[in-house]
C-alpha atoms as a PDB file:
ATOM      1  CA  UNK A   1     -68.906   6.475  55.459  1.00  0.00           C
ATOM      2  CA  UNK A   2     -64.863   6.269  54.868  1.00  0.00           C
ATOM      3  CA  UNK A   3     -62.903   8.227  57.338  1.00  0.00           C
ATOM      4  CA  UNK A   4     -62.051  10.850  54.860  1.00  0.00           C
ATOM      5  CA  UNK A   5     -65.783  11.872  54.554  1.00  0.00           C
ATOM      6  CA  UNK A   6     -66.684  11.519  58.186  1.00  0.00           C
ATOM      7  CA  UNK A   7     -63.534  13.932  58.812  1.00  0.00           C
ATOM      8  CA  UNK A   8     -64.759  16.391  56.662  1.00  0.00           C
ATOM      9  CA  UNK A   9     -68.227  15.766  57.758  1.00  0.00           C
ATOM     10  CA  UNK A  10     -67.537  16.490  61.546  1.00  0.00           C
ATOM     11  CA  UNK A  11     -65.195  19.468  60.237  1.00  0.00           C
ATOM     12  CA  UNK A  12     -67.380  21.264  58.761  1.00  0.00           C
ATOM     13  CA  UNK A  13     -70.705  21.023  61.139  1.00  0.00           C
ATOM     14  CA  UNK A  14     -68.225  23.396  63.586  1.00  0.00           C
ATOM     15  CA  UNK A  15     -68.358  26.032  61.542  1.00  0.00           C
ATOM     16  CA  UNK A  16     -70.503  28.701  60.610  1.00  0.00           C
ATOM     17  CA  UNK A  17     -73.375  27.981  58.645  1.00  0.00           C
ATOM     18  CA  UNK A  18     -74.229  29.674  55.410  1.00  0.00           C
ATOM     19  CA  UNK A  19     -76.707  29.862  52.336  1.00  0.00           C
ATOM     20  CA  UNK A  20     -76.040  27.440  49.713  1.00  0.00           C
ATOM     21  CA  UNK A  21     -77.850  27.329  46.750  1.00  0.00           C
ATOM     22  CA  UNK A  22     -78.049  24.821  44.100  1.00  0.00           C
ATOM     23  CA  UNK A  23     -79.836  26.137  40.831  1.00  0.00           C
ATOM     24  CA  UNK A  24     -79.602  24.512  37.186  1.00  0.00           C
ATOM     25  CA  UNK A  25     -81.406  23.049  34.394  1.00  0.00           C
ATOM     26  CA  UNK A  26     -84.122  20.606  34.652  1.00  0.00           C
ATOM     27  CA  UNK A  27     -83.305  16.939  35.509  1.00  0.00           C
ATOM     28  CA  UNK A  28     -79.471  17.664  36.542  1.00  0.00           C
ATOM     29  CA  UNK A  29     -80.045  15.841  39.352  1.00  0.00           C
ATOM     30  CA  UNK A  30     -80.075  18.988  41.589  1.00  0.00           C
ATOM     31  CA  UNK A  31     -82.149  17.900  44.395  1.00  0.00           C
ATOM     32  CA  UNK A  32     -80.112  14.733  45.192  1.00  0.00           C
ATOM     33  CA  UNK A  33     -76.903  16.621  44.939  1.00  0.00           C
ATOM     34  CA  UNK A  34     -78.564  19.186  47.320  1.00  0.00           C
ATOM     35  CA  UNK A  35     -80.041  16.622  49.196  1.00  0.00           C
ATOM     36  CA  UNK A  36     -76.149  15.083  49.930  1.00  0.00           C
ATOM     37  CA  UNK A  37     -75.179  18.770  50.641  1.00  0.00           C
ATOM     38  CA  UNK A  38     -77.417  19.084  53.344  1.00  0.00           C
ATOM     39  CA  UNK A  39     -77.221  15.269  54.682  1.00  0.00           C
ATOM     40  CA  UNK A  40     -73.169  16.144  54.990  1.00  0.00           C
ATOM     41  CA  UNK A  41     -73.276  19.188  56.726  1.00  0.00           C
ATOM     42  CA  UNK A  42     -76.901  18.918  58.942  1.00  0.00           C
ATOM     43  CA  UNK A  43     -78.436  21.272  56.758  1.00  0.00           C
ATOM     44  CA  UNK A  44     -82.005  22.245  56.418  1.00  0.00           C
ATOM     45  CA  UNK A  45     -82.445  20.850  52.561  1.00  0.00           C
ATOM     46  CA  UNK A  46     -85.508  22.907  50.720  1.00  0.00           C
ATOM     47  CA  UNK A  47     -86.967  21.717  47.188  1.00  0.00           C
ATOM     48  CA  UNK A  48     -87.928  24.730  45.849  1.00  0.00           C
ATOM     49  CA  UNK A  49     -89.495  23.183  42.382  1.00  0.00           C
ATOM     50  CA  UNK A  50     -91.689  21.025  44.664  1.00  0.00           C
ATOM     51  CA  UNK A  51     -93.083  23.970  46.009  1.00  0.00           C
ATOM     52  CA  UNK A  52     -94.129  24.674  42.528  1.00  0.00           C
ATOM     53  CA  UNK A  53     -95.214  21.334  41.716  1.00  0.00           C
ATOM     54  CA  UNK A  54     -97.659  21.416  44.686  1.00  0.00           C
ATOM     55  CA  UNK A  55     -99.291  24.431  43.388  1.00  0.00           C
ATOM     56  CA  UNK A  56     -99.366  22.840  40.053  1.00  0.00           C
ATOM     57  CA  UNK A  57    -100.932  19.835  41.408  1.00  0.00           C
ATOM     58  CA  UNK A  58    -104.292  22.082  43.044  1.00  0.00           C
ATOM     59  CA  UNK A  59    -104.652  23.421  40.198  1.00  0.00           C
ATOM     60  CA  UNK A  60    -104.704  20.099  37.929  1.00  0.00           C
ATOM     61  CA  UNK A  61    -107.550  19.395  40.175  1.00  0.00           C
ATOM     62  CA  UNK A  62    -109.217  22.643  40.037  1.00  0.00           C
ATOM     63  CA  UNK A  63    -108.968  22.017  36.201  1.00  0.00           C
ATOM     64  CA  UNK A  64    -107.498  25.570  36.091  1.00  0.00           C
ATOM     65  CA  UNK A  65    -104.247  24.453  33.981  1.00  0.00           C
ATOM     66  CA  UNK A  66    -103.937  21.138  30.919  1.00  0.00           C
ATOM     67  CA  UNK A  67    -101.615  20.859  27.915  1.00  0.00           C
ATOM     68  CA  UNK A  68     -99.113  23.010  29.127  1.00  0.00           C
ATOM     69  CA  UNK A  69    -101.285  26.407  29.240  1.00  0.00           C
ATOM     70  CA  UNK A  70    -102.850  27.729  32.267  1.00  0.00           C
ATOM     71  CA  UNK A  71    -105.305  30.424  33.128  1.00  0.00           C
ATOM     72  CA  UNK A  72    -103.492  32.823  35.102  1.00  0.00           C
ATOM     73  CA  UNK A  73    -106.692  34.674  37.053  1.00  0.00           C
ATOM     74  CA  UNK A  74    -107.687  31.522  38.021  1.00  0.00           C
ATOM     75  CA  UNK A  75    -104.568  30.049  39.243  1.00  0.00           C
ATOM     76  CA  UNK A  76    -103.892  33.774  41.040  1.00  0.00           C
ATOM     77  CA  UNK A  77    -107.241  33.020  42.771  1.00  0.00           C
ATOM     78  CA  UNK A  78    -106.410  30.026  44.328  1.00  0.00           C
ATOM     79  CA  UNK A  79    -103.328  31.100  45.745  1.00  0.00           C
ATOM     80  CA  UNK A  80    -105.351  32.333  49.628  1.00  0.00           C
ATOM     81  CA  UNK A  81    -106.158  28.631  49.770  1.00  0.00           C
ATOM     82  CA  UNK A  82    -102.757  26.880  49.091  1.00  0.00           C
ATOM     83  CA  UNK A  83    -100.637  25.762  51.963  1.00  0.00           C
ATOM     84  CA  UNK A  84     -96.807  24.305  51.529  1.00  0.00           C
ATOM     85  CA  UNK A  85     -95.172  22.950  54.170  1.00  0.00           C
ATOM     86  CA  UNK A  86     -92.625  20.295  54.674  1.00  0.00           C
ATOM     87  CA  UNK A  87     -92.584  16.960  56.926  1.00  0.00           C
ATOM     88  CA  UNK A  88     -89.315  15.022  57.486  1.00  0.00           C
ATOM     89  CA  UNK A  89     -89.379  10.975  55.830  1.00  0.00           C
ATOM     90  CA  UNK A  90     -87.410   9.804  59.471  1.00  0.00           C
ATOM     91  CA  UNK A  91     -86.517   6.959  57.412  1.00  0.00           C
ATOM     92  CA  UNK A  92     -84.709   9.149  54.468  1.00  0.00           C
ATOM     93  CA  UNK A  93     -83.712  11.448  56.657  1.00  0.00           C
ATOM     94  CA  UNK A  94     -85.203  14.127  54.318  1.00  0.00           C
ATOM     95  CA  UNK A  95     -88.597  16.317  53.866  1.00  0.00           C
ATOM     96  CA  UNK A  96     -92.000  15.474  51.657  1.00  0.00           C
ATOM     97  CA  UNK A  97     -94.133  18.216  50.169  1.00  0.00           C
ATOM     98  CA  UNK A  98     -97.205  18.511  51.802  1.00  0.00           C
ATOM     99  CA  UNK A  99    -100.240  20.558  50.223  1.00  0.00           C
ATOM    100  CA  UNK A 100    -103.014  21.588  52.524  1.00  0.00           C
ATOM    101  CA  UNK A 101    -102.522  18.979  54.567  1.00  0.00           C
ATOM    102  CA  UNK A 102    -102.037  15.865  52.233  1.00  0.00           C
ATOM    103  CA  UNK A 103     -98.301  14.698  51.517  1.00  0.00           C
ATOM    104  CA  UNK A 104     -98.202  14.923  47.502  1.00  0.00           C
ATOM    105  CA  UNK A 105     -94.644  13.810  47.440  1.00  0.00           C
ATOM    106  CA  UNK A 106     -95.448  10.907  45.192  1.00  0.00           C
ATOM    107  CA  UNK A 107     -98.380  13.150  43.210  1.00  0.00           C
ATOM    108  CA  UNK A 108     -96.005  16.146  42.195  1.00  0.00           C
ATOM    109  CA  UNK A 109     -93.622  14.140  40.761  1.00  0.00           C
ATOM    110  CA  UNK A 110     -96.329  12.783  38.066  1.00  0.00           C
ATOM    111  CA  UNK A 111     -95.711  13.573  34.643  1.00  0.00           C
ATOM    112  CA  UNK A 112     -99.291  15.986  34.169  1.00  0.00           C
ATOM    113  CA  UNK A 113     -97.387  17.892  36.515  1.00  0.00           C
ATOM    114  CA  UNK A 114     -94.272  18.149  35.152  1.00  0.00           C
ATOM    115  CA  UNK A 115     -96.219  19.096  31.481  1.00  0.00           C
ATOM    116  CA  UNK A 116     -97.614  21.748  33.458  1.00  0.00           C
ATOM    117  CA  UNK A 117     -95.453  23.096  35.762  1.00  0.00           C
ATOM    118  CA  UNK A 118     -93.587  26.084  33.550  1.00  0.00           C
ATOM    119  CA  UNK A 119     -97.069  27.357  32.863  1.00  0.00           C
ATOM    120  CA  UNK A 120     -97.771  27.768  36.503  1.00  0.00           C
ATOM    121  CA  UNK A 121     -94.391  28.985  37.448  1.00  0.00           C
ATOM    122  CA  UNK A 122     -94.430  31.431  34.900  1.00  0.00           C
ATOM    123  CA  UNK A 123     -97.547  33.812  36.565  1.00  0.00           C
ATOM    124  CA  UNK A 124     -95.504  36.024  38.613  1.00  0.00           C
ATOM    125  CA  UNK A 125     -98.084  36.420  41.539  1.00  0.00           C
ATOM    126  CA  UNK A 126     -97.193  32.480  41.736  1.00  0.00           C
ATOM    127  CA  UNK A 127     -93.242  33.517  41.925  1.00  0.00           C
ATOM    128  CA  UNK A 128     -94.063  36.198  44.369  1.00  0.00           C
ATOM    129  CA  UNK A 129     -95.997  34.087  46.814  1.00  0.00           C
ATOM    130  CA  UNK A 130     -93.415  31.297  46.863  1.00  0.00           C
ATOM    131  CA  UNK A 131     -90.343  33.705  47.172  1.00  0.00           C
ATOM    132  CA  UNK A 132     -91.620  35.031  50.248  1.00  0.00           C
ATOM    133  CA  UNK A 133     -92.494  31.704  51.679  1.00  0.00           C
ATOM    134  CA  UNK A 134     -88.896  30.664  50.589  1.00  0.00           C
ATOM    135  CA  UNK A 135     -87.058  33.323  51.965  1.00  0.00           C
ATOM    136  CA  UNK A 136     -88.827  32.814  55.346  1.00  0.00           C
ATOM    137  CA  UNK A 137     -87.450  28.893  55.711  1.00  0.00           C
ATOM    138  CA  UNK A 138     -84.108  29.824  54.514  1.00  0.00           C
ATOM    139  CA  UNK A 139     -83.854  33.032  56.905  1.00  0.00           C
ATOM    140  CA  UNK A 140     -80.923  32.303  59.651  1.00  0.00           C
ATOM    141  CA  UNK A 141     -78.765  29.762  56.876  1.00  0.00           C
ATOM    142  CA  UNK A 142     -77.690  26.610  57.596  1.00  0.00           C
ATOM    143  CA  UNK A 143     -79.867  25.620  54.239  1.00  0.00           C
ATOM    144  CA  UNK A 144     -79.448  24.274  50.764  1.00  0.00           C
ATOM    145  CA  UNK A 145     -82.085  25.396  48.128  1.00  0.00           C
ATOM    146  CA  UNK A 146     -82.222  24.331  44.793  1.00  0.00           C
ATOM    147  CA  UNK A 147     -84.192  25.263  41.647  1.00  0.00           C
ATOM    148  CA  UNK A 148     -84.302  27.710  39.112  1.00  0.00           C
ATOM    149  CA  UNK A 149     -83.919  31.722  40.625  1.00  0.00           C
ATOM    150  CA  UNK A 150     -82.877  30.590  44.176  1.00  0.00           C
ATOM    151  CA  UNK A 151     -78.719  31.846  43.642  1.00  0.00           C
ATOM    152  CA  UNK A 152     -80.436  34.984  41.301  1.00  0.00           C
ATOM    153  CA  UNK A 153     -83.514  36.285  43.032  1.00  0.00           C
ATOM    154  CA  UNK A 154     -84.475  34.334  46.515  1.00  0.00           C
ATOM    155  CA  UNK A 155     -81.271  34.301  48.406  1.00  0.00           C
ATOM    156  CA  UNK A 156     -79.113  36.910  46.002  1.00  0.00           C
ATOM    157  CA  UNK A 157     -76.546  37.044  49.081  1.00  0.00           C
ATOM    158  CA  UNK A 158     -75.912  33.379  49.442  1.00  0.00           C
ATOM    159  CA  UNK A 159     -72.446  32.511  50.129  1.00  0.00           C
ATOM    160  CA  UNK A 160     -72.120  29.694  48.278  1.00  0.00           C
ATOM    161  CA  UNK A 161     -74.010  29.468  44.577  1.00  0.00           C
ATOM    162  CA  UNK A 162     -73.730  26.244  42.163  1.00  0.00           C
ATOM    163  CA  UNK A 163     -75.197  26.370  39.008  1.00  0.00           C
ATOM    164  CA  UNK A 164     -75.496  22.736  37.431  1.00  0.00           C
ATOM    165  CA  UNK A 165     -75.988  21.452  33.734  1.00  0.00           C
ATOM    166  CA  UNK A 166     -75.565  18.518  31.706  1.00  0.00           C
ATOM    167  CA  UNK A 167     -76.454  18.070  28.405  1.00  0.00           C
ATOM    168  CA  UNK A 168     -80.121  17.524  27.576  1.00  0.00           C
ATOM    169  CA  UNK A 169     -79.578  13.667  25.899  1.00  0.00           C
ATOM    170  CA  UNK A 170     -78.077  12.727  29.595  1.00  0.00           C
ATOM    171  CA  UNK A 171     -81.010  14.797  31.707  1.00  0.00           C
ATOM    172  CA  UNK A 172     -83.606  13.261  29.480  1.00  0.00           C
ATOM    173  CA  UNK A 173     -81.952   9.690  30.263  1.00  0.00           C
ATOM    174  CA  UNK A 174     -82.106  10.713  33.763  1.00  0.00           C
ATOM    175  CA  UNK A 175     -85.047  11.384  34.279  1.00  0.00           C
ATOM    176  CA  UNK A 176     -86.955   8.461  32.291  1.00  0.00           C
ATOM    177  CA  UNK A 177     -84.749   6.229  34.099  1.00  0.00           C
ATOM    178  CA  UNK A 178     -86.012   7.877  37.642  1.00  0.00           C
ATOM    179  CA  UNK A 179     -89.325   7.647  36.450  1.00  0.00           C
ATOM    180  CA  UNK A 180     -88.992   3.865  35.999  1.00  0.00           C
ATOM    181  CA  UNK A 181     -87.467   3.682  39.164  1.00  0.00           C
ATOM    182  CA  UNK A 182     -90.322   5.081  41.042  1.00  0.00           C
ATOM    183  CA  UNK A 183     -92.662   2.979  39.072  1.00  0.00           C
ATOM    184  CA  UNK A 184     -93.992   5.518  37.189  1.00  0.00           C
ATOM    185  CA  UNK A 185     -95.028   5.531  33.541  1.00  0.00           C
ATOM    186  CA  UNK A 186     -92.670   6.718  31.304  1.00  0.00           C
ATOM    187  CA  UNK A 187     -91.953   7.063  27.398  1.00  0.00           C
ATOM    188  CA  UNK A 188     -88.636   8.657  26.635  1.00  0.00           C
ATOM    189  CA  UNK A 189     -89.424  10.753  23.405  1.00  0.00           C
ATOM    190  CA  UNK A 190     -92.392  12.689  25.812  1.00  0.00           C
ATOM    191  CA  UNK A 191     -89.629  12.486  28.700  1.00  0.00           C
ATOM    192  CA  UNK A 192     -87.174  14.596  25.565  1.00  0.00           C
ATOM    193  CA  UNK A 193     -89.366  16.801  24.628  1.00  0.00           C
ATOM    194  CA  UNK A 194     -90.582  17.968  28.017  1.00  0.00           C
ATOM    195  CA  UNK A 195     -86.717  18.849  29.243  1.00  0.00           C
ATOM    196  CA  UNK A 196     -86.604  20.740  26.226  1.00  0.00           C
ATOM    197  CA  UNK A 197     -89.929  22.344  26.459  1.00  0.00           C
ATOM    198  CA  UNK A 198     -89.031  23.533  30.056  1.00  0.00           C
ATOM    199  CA  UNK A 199     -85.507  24.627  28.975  1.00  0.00           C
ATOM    200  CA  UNK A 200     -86.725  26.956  26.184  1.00  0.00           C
ATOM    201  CA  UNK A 201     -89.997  27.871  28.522  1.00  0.00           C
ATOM    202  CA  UNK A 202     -87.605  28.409  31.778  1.00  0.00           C
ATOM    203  CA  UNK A 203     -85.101  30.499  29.774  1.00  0.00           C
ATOM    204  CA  UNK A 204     -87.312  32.781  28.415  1.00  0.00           C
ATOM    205  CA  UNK A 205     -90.235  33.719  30.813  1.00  0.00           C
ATOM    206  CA  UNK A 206     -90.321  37.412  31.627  1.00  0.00           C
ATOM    207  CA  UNK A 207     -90.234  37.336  35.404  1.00  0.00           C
ATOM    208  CA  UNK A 208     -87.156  35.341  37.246  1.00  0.00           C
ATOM    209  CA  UNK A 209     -85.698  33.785  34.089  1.00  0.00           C
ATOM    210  CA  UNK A 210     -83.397  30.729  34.740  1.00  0.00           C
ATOM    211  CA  UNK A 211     -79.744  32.140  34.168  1.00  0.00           C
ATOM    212  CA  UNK A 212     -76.573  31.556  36.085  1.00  0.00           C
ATOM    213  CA  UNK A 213     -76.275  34.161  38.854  1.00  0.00           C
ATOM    214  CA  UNK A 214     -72.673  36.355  37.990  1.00  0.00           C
ATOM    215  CA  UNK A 215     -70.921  34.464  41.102  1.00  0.00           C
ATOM    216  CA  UNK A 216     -71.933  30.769  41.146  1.00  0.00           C
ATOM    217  CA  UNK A 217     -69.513  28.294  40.273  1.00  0.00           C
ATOM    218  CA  UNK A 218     -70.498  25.811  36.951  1.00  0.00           C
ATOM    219  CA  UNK A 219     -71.159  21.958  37.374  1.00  0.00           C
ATOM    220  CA  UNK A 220     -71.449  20.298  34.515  1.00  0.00           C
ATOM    221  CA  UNK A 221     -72.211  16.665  35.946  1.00  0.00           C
ATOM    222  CA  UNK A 222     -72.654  14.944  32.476  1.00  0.00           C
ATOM    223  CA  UNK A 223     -69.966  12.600  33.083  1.00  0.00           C
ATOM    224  CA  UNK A 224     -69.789  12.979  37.009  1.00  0.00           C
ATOM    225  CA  UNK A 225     -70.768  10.288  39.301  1.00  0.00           C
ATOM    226  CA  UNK A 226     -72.517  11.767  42.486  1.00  0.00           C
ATOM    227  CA  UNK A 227     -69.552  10.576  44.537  1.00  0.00           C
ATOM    228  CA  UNK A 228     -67.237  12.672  42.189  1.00  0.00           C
ATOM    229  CA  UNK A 229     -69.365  15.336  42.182  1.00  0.00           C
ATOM    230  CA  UNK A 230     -69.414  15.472  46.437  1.00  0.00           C
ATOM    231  CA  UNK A 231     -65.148  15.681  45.999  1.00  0.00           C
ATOM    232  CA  UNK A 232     -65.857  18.420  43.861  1.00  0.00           C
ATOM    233  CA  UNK A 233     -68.546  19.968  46.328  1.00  0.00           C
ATOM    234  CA  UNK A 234     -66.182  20.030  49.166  1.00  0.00           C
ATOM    235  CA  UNK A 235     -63.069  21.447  47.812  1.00  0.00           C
ATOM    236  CA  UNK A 236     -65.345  24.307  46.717  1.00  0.00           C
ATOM    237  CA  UNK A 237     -67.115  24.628  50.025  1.00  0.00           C
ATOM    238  CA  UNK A 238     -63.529  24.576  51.911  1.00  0.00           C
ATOM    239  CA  UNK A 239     -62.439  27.065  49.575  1.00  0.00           C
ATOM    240  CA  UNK A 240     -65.456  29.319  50.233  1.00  0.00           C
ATOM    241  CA  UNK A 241     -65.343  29.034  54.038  1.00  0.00           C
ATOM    242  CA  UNK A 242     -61.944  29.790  53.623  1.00  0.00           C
ATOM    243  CA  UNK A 243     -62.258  32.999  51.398  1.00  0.00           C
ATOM    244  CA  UNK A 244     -60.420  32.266  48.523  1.00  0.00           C
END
């Protein structure tokens, strides 16, 4: 860490901590630039999408959702017998979904899952479940949530709201690329049309579209690096804490 960061760093911990939230297009790379937020500042860092992901996953196995349609009264069903909660990687310093139980960090990030995760996120008993469970880990601040409605409908009052894009030929790089990475199977024209499918599918559901909240500030990170984007991060942050 260079001085200039670990200055800031030890700064900012002293003062009083807030609700950021971090919402934005698939594949913007919101989680590790909410991930860095909350690693800077000792923050309580919450993955909101994974929490949709997990349900996603039960009901892959239920068989209750395939090819990107799901059957709602089924899905609604299941909902008494999910349980999310979080365990903390001591070696990344950060938390893993865990799903009745099981840690399905690894699992939620498959690709069936990320086919089928609009569908599921889309029944709005599934919204209402999660938002509740959401707004009771982020109660008391001092935590950065990302994901789709988090600036707009979970934490309306945050005091800090960052909307990030980038343009879908970059996100759909990204996110093959990450897939490789993990070692993961991954073909880039199903990686495309995915992003775009969840765009369009995202953007349009009736209940808790995604749409930048009136008073969170843009990122476009197309052409950031995620060092540049932290500079960026922390003028706004000192800027916020500041008032102005």
């Amino acid at each position: 860490m260079n001085l200039f960061r670990y200055n800031f760093a030890a700064r900012m911990k002293k003062k009083k901590k807030i609700t950021i939230t971090v919402d934005g297009y698939s594949s913007c790379g919101k989680s590790t630039f909410a991930k860095a937020i909350a690693s800077e500042l000792d923050y309580l860092y919450i993955d909101s999408g994974a929490m949709y992901r997990a349900v996603t996953l039960y009901c892959l196995r239920r068989g209750y959702v395939s090819r990107g349609v799901a059957d709602a009264g089924s899905v609604v069903s299941l909902l008494p017998e999910i349980s999310i909660t979080f365990l903390l990687n001591r070696e990344t310093g950060f938390n893993e979904t865990v799903l009745n139980g099981e840690n399905v960090e690894r699992e939620i990030r498959d690709r069936a899952v990320s086919d089928n995760v609009s569908a599921v996120s889309t029944i709005p008993e599934v919204r209402r479940k999660l938002v509740e469970l959401q707004r009771e880990i982020g109660a008391g601040g001092g935590i950065v949530m990302d994901g789709r409605d988090i600036g707009t409908v979970v934490f309306p009052e945050a005091e800090l709201k960052i909307f990030m894009t980038a343009t879908p030929e970059v996100r759909a790089r990204r996110r093959y690329l990450e897939l490789l990475g993990k070692g993961l199977p991954a073909d880039y024209a199903a990686v495309e049309k995915n992003i775009n499918d969840r765009d369009r599918i995202d953007s349009s559901r009736e209940v808790s579209p995604l749409r930048r909240a009136d008073d969170a500030v843009v990122l476009d990170n197309s052409n950031m690096t995620p060092a540049e984007q932290m500079v960026w991060f922390r003028k706004l942050y000192t800027q916020t804490l500041n008032g102005s």
